[in-house]
C-alpha atoms as a PDB file:
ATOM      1  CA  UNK A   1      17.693 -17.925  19.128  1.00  0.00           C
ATOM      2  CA  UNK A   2      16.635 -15.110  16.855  1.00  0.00           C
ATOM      3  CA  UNK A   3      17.597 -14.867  13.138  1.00  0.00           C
ATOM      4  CA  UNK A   4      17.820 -12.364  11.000  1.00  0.00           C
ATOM      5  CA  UNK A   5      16.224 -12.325   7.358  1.00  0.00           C
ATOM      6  CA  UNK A   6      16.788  -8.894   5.023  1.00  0.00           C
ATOM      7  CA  UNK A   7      13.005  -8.226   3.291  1.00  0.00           C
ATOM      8  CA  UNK A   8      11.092 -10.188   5.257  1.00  0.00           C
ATOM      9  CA  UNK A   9       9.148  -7.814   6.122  1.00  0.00           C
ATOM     10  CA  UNK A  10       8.114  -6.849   2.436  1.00  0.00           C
ATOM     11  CA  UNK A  11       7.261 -10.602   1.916  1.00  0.00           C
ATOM     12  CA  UNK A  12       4.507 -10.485   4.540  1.00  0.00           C
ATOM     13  CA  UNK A  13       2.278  -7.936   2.699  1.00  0.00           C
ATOM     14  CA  UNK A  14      -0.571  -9.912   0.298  1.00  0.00           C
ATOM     15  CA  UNK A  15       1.298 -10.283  -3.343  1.00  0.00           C
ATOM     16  CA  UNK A  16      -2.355  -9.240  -4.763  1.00  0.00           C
ATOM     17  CA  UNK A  17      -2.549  -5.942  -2.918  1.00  0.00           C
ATOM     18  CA  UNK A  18      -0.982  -2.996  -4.190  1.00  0.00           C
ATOM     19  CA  UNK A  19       1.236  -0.832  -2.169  1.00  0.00           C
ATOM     20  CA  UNK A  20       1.312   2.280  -0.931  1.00  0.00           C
ATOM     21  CA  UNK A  21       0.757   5.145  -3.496  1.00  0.00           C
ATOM     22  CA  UNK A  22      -1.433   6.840  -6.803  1.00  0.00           C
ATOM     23  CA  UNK A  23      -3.254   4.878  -9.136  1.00  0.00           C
ATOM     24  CA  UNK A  24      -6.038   5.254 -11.744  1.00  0.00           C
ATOM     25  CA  UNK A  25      -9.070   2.768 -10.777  1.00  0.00           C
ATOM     26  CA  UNK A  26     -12.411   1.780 -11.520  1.00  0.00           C
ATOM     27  CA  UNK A  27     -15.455   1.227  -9.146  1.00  0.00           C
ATOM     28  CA  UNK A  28     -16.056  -2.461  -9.393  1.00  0.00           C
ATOM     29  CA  UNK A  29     -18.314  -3.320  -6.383  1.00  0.00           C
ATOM     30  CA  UNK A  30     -19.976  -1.050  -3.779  1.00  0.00           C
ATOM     31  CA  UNK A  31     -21.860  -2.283  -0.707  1.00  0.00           C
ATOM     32  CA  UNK A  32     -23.770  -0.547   1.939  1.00  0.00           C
ATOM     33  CA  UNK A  33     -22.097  -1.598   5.502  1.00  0.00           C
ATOM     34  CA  UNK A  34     -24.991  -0.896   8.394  1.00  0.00           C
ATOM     35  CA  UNK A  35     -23.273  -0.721  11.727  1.00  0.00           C
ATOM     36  CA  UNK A  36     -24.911   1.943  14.608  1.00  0.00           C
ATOM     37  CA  UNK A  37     -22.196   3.448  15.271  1.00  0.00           C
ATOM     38  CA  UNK A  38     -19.582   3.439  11.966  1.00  0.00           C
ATOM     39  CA  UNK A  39     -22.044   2.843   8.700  1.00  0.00           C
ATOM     40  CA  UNK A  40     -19.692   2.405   5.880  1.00  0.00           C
ATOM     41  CA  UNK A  41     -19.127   1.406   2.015  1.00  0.00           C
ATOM     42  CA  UNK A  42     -16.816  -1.303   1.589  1.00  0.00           C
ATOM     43  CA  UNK A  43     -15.389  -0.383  -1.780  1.00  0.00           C
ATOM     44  CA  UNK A  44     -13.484  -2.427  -4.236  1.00  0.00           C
ATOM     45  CA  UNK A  45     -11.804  -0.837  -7.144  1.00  0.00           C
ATOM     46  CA  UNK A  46      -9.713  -2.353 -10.069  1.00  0.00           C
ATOM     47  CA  UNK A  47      -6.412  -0.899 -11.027  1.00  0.00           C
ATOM     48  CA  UNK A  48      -6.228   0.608 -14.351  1.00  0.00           C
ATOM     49  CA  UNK A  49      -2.829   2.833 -14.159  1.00  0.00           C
ATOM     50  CA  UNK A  50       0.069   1.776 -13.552  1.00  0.00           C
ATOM     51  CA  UNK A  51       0.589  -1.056 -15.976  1.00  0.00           C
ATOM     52  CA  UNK A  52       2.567  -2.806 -13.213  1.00  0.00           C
ATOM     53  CA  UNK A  53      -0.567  -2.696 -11.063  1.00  0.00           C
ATOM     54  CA  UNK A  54      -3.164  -3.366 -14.074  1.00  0.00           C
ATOM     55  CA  UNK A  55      -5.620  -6.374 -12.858  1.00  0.00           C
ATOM     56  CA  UNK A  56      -4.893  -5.992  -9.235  1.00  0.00           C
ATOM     57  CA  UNK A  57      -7.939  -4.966  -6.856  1.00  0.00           C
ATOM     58  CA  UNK A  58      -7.927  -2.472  -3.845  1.00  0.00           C
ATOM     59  CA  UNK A  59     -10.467  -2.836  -1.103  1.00  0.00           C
ATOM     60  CA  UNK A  60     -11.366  -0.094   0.801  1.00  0.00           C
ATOM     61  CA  UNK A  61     -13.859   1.146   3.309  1.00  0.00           C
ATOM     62  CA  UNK A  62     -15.429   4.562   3.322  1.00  0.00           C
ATOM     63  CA  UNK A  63     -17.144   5.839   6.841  1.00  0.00           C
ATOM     64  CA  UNK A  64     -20.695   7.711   6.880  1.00  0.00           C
ATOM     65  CA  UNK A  65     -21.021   9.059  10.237  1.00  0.00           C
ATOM     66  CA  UNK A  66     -21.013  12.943  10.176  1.00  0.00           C
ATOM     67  CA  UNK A  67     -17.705  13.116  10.941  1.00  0.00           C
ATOM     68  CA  UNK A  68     -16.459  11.450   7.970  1.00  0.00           C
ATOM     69  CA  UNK A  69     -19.293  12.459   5.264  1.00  0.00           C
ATOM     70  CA  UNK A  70     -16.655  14.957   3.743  1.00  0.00           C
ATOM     71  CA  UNK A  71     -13.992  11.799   2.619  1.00  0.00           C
ATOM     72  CA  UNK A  72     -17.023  10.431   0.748  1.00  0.00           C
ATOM     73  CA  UNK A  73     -18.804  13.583  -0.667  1.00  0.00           C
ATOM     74  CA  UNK A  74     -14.664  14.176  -1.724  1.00  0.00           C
ATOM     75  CA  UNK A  75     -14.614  10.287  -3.448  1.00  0.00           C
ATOM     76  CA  UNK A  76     -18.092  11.068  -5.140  1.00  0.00           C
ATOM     77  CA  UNK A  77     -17.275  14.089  -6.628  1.00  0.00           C
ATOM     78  CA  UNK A  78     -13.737  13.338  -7.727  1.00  0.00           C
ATOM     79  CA  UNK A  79     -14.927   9.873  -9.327  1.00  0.00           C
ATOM     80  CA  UNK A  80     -17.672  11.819 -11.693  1.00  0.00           C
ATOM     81  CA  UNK A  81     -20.702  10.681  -9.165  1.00  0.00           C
ATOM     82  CA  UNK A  82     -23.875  12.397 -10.322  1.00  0.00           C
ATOM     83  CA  UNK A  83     -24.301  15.155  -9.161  1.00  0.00           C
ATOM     84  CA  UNK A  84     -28.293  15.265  -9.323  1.00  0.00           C
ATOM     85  CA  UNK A  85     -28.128  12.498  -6.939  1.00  0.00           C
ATOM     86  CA  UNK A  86     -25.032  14.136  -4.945  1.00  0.00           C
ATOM     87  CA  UNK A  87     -27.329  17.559  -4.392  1.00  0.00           C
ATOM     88  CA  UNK A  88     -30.169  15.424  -2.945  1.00  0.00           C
ATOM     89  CA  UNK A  89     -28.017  13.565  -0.579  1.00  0.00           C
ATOM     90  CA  UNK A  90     -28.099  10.153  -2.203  1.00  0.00           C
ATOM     91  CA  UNK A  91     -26.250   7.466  -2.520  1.00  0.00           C
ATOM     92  CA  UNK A  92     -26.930   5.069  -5.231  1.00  0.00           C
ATOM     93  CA  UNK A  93     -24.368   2.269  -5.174  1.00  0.00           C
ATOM     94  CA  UNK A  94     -25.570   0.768  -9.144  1.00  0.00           C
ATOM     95  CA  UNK A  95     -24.779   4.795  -9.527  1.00  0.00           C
ATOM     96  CA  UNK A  96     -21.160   4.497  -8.596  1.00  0.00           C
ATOM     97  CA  UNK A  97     -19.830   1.349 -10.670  1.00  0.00           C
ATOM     98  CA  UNK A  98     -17.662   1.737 -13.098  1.00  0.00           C
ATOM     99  CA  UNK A  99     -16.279   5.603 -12.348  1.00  0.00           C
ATOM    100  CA  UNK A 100     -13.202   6.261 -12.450  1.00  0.00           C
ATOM    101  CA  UNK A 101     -10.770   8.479 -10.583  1.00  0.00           C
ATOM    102  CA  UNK A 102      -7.143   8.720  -9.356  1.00  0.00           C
ATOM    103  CA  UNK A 103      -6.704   7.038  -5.566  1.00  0.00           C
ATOM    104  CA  UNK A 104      -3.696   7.581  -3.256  1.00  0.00           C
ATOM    105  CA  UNK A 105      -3.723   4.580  -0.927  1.00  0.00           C
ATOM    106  CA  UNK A 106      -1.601   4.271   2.424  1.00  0.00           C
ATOM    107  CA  UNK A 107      -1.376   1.194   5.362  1.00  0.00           C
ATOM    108  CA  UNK A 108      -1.971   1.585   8.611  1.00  0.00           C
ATOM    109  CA  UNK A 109      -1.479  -0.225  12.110  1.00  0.00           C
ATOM    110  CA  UNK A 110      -4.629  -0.096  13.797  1.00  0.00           C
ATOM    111  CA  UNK A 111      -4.949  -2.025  16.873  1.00  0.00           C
ATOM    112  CA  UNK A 112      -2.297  -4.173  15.827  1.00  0.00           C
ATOM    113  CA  UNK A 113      -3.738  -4.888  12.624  1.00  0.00           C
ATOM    114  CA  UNK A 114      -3.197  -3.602   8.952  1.00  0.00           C
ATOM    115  CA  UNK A 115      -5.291  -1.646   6.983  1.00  0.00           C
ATOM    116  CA  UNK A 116      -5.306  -0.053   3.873  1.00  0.00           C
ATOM    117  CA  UNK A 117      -6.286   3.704   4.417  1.00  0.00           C
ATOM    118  CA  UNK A 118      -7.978   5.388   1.306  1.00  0.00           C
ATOM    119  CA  UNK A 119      -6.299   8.619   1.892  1.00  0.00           C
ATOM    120  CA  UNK A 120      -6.812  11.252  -1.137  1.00  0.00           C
ATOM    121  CA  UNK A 121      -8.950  11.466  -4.618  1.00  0.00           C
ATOM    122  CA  UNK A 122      -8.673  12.870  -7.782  1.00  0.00           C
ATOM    123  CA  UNK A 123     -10.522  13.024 -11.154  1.00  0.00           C
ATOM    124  CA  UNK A 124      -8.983  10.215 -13.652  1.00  0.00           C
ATOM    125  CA  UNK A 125      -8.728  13.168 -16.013  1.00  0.00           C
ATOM    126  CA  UNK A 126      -5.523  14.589 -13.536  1.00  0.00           C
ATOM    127  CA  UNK A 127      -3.804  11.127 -13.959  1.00  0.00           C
ATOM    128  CA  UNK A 128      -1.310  12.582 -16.266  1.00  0.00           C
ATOM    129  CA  UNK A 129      -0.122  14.880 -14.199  1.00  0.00           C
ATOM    130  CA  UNK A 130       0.484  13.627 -11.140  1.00  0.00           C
ATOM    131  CA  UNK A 131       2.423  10.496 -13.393  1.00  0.00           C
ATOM    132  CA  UNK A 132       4.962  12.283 -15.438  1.00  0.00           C
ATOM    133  CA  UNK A 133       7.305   9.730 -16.305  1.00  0.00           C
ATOM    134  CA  UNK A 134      10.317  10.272 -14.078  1.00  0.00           C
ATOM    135  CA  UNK A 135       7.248   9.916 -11.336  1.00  0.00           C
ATOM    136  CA  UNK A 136       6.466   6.179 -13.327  1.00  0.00           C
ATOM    137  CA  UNK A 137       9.876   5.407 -12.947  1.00  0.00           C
ATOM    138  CA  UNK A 138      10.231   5.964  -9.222  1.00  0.00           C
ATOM    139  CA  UNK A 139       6.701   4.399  -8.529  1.00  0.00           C
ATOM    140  CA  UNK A 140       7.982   1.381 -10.652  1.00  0.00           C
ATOM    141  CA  UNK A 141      10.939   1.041  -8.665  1.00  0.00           C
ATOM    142  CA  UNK A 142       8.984   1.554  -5.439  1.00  0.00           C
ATOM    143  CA  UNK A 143       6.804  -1.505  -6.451  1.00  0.00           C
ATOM    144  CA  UNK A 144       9.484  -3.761  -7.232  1.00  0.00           C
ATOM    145  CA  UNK A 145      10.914  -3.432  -3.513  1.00  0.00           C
END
């Protein structure tokens, strides 16, 4: 027998984790992930903008193989990373905590699993404009479904 329950499907995602969409965060914890083949930084930031979203966390993971060295040089640069270190090719993860920036965060099936995609960046001073407040009022909404 099969039942039918309208928003169940909302209910499964994690209360904690914000959905889909902009928001103004903070670099809370950076770590260095080795792995031959895909080295990464597992990032977690802290939601700053929306207020809805304020104290919430987003966890992240950004890829260093040569392929995908332009989506981190892009999160560096947008999120006020020095750019002394930047021009010599460095990372410094003590460098990176506590910038700020504007994230635009999507889900994704992946082998049958979700993920959370980090999928554009923008300098925290362009938070303004991409929120007017007809936008806050339709992200709002968006969160409340």
């Amino acid at each position: 027998m099969t039942r039918r329950f309208q928003g169940l499907n909302r209910s499964a995602a994690c209360p904690g984790e914000p959905q889909g969409g902009l928001y103004l965060v903070r670099v809370e914890k950076v770590q260095h992930h080795w792995d031959r083949k895909k080295p990464s930084y597992d990032i977690r930031l802290s939601v700053l903008e929306p207020s809805w979203a304020v104290g919430r966390t987003i966890s992240g993971r950004l890829y260093c193989t040569p392929k995908t060295l332009w989506k981190l040089g892009w999160f560096l640069r947008d999120f006020g990373y020095d750019s002394e270190l930047l021009r010599r090719d460095e990372v410094d993860e003590q460098a990176m905590l506590g910038l700020n920036g504007v994230v635009k965060i999507s889900h994704a099936v992946v082998r049958g699993s979700t993920v959370l995609n980090l999928e554009a960046f923008a300098p925290a001073s362009q938070w303004d404009e991409f929120v007017s407040p007809a936008a806050a009022q339709i992200l709002s909404r968006e969160a409340l479904r």
